[in-house]
Protein backbone atom coordinates (compact mmCIF):
# COMPACT_ATOMS: atom_id res chain seq x y z
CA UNK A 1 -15.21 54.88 -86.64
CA UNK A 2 -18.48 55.36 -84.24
CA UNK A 3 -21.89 55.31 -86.66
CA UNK A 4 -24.00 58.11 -86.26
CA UNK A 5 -27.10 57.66 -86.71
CA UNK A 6 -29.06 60.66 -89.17
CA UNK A 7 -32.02 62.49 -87.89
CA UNK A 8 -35.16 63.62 -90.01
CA UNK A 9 -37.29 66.01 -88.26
CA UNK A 10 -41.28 66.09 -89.23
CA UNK A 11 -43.49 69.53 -88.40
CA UNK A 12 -47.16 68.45 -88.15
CA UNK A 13 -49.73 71.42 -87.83
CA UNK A 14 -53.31 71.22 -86.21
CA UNK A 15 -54.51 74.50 -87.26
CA UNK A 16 -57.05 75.02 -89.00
CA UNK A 17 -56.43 71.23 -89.49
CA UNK A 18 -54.28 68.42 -89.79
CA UNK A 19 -52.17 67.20 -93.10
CA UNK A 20 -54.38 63.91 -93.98
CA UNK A 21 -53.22 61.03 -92.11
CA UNK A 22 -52.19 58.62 -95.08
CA UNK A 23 -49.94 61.65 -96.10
CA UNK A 24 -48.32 61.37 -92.31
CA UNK A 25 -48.17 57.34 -92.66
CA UNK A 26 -45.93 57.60 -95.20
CA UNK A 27 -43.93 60.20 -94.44
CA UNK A 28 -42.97 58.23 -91.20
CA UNK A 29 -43.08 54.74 -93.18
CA UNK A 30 -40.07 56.58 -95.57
CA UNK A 31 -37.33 57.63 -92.44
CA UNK A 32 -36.77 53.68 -91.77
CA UNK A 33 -35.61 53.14 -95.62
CA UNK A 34 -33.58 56.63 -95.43
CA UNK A 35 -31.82 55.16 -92.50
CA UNK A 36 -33.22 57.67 -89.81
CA UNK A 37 -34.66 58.31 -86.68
CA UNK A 38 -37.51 60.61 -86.24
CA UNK A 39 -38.15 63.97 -84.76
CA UNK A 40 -41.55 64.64 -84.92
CA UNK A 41 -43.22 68.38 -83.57
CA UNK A 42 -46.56 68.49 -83.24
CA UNK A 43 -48.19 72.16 -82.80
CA UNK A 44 -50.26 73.58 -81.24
CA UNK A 45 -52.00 77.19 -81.79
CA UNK A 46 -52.49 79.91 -79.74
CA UNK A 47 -54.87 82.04 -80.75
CA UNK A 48 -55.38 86.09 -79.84
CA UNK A 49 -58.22 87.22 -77.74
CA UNK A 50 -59.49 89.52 -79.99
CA UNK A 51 -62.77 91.19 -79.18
CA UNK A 52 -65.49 90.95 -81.74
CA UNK A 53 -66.46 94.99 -81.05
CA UNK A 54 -69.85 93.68 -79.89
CA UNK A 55 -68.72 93.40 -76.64
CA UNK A 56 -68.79 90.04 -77.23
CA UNK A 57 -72.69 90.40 -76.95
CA UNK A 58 -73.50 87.94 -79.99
CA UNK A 59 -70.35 85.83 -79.99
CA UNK A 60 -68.88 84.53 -76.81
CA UNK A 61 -65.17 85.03 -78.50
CA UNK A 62 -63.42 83.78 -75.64
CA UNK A 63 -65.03 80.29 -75.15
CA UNK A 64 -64.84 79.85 -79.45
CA UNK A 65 -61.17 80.68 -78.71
CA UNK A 66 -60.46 78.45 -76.13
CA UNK A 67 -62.34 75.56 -77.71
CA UNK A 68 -60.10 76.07 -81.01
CA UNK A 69 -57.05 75.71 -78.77
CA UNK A 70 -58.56 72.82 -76.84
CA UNK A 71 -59.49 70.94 -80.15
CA UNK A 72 -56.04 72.10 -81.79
CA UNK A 73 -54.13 70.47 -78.49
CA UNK A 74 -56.19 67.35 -78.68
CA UNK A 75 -55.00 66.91 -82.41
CA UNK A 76 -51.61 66.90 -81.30
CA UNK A 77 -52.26 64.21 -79.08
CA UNK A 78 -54.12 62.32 -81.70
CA UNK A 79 -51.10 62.67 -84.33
CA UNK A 80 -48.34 61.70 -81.48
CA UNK A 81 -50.85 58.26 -81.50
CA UNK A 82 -50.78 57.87 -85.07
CA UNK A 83 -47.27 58.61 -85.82
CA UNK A 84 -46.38 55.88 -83.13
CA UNK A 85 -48.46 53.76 -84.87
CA UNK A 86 -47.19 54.14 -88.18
CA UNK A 87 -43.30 53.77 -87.46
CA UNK A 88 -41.78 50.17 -87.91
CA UNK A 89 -40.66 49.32 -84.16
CA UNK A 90 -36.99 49.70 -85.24
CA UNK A 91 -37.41 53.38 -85.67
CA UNK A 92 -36.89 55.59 -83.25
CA UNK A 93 -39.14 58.22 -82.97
CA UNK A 94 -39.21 61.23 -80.92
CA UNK A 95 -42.18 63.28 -80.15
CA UNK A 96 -42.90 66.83 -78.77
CA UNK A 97 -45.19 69.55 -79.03
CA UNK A 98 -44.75 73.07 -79.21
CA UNK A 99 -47.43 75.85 -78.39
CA UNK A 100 -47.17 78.47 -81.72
CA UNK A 101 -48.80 81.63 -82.19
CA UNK A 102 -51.47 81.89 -85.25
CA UNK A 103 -49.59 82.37 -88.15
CA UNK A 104 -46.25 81.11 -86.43
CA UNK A 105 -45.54 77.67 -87.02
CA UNK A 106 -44.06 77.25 -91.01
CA UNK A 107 -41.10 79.68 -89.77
CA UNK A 108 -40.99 77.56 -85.84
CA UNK A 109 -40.61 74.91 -88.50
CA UNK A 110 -38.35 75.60 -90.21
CA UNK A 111 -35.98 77.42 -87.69
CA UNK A 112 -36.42 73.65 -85.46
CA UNK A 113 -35.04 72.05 -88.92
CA UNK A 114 -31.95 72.91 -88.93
CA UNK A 115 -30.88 71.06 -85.94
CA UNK A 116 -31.35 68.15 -88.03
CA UNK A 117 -30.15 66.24 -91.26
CA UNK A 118 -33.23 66.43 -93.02
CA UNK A 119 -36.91 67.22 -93.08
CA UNK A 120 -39.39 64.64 -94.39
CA UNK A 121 -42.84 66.67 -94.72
CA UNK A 122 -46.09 64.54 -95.62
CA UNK A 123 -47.74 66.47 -98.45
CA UNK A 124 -50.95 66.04 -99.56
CA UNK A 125 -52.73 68.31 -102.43
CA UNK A 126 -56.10 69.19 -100.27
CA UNK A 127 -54.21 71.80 -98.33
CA UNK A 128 -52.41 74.92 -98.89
CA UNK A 129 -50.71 74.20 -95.01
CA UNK A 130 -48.27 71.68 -96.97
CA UNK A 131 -47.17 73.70 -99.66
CA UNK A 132 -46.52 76.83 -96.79
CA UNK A 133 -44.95 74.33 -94.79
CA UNK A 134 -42.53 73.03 -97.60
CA UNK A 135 -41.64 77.12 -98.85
CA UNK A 136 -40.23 77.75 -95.13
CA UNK A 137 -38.52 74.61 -94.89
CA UNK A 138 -36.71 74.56 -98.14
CA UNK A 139 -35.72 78.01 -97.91
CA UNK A 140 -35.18 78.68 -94.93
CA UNK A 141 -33.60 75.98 -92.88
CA UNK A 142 -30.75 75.17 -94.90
CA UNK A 143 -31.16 71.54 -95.03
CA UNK A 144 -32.74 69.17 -97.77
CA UNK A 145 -36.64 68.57 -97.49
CA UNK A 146 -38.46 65.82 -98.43
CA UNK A 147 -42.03 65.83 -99.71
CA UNK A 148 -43.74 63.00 -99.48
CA UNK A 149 -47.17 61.94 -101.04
CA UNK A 150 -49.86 59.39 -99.65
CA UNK A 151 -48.37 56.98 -102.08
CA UNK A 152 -44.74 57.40 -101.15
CA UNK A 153 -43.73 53.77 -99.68
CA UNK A 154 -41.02 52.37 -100.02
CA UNK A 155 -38.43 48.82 -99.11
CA UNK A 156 -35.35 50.72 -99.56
CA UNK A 157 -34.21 53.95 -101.57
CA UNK A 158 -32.78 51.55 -104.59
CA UNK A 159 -32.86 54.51 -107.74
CA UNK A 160 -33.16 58.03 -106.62
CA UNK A 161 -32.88 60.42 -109.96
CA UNK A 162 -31.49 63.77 -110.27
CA UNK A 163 -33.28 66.92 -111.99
CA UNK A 164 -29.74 67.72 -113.73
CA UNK A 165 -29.62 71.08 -115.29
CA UNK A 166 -25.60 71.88 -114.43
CA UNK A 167 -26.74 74.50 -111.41
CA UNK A 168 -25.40 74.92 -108.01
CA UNK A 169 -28.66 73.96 -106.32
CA UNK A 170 -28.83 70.95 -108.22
CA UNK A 171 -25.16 69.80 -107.19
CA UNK A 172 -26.42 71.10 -103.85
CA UNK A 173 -29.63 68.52 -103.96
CA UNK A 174 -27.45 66.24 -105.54
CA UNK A 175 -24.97 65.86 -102.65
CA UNK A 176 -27.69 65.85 -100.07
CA UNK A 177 -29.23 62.74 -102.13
CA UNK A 178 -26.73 60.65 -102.62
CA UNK A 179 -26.18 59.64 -98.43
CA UNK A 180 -30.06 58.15 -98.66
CA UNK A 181 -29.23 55.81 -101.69
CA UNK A 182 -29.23 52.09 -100.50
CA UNK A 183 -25.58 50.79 -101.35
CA UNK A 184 -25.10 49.50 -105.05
CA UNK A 185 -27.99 51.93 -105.79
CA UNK A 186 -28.68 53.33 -109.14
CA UNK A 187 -28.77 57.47 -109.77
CA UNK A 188 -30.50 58.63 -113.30
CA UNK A 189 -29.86 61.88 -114.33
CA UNK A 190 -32.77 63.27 -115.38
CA UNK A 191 -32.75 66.52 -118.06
CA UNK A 192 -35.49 67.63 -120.10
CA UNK A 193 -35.09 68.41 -124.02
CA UNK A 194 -37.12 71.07 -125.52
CA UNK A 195 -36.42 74.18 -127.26
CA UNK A 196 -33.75 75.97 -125.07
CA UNK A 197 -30.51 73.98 -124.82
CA UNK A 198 -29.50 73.70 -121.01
CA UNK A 199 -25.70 75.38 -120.42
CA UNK A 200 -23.08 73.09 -122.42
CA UNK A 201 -24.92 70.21 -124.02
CA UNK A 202 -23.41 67.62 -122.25
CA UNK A 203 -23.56 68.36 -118.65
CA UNK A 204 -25.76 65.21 -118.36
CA UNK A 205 -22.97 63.22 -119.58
CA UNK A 206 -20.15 64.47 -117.43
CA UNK A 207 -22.44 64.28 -114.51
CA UNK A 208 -22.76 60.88 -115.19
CA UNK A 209 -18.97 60.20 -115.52
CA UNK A 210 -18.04 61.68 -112.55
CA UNK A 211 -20.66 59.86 -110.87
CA UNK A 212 -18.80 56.25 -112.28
CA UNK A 213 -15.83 57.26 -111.32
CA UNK A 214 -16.44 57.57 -107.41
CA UNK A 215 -18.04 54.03 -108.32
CA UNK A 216 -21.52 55.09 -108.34
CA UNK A 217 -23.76 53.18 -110.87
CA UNK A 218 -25.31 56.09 -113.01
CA UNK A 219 -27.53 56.15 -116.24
CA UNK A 220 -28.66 58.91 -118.64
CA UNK A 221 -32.51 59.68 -118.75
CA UNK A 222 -33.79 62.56 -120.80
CA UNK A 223 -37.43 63.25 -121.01
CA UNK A 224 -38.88 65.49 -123.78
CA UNK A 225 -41.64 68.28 -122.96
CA UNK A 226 -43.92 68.07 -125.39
CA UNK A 227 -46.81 69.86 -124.18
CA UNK A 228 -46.28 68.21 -120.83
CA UNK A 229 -45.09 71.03 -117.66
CA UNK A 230 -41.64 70.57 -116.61
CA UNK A 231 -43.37 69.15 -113.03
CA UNK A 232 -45.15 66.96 -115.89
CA UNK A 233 -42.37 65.60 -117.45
CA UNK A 234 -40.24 64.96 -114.76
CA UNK A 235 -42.60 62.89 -112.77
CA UNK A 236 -43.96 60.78 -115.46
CA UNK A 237 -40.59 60.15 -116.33
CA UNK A 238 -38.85 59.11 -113.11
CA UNK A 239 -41.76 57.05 -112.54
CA UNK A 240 -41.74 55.45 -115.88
CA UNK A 241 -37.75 54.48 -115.05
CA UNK A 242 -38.99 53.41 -111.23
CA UNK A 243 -37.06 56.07 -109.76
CA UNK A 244 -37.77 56.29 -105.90
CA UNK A 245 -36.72 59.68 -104.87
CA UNK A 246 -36.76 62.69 -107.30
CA UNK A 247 -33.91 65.08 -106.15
CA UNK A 248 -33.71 69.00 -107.55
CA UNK A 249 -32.99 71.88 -106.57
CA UNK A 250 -35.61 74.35 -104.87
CA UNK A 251 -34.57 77.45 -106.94
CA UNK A 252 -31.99 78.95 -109.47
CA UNK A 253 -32.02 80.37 -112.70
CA UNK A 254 -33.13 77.64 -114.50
CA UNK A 255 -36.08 76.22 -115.64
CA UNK A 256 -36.55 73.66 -112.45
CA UNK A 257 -37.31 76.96 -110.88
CA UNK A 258 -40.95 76.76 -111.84
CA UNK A 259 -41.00 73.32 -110.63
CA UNK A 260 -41.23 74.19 -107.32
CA UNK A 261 -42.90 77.76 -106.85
CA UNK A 262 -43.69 80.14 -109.38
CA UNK A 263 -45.36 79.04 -112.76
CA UNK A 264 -45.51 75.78 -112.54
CA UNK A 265 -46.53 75.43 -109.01
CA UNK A 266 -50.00 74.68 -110.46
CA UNK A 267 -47.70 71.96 -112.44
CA UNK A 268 -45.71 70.36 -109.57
CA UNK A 269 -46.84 70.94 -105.75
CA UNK A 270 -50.55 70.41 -106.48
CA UNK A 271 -49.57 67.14 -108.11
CA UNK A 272 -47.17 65.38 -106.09
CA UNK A 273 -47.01 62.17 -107.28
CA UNK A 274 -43.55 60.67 -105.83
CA UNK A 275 -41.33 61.86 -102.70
CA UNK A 276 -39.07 64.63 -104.19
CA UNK A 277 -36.11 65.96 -102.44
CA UNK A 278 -35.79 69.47 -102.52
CA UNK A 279 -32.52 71.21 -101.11
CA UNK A 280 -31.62 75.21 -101.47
């Protein structure tokens, strides 16, 4: 049976500025461990030639315009440099770039994603352009996202855990996990405790066992809130078990929900502390 070889594709923006560059480094640095080659889109802006309704008496509109653009295009070139840099020399890694309009490039993004296997997005908490970035890819490409922080490096994906709560999305995140995991790799399932049970108490459990029985080496992890965020208790807790990879699902009627958007944004995408799969 012929190999092929899985893609991850990587939007970069350059307006109003780039996602910081030790956020990029690792999110190339993590395709090599996932087993992928890289698709990387730079873009570009184009901006309208709007009229200030001074007759562009006191500002010369066109010329800021055009320097925007020009500085926006020579980011792109910059980021092609630095994402060559940053991949290991056995990674492939494709580059392009793609003129957007203002405004245009999270859904360019995420429409380009889903001629791919995956999207590994570097996030970094400075900007709002990584959490837009991450809401059009998860939801609407269709494929699992990555998010990965500054600190994200990795050998190989050894322990990736699952935010278990029984849901479709989180068999959905589960299944789109599980390909990445180094062989003989360890998968925690990860449920919180607090005051409202989860559907069927042990849903943890028979995850678990149906995990072992495809011969997959699986262990029960269950963090308690306290007065910790769900994002909170999550992260400390797959980090405190050396889990790699966080997977959960991006949405569903459950309390992961917040994780992502909603409540607990404030919680989770402002504090991104390890790479967390996301998958809708």
């Amino acid at each position: 049976m012929t190999h092929h070889g899985r893609i991850a594709y990587m939007p970069l923006t350059t307006y109003p500025e780039a996602i910081a560059d030790d956020a990029i480094r690792a999110a190339v640095a993590f395709a090599e461990p996932l087993g992928c080659t890289l698709s990387v889109t730079t873009f570009s802006v184009d901006l309208p030639r709007a009229s200030s309704g001074l007759g562009d008496f006191l500002i010369n509109v066109p010329s800021l315009v055009h320097s925007a653009e020009e500085k926006s295009r020579e980011e792109c070139r910059r980021l092609e440099r630095l994402v060559r840099e940053a991949a290991p020399t056995p990674l492939g890694v494709l580059c392009t770039t793609r003129e957007v309009a203002w405004g245009g490039v999270p859904g360019a993004a995420s429409a380009e994603a889903r001629y791919f296997d995956l999207a590994l997005l570097p996030w970094s908490d400075e900007t709002v352009l990584s959490q837009e970035m991450a809401e059009a890819v998860v939801f609407g490409s269709g494929r699992p996202a990555i998010l990965v922080p500054p600190s994200g490096g990795l050998g190989s994906l050894e322990h990736i855990a699952i935010a278990w709560d029984g849901s479709r999305v989180a068999a959905r995140a589960l299944g789109d996990a599980l390909p990445l995991l180094a062989e003989g790799g360890l998968i925690s399932v990860l449920t919180v405790r607090d005051e409202k049970p989860l559907s069927g108490s042990n849903v943890a459990a028979a995850l678990a066992s149906s995990l072992a029985k495809r011969g997959l080496k699986a262990k029960l992890v269950e963090a308690t809130l306290g007065n910790r965020t769900i994002a909170e208790a999550l992260q400390d807790t797959a980090l405190s078990n050396g889990v790699q990879l966080l997977a959960m699902g991006g949405f569903g009627h459950s309390r992961f929900r917040d994780f992502v958007l909603g409540g607990a944004t404030t919680g989770v995408l402002e504090k991104l502390r390890l790479p967390v799969l996301l998958s809708h």
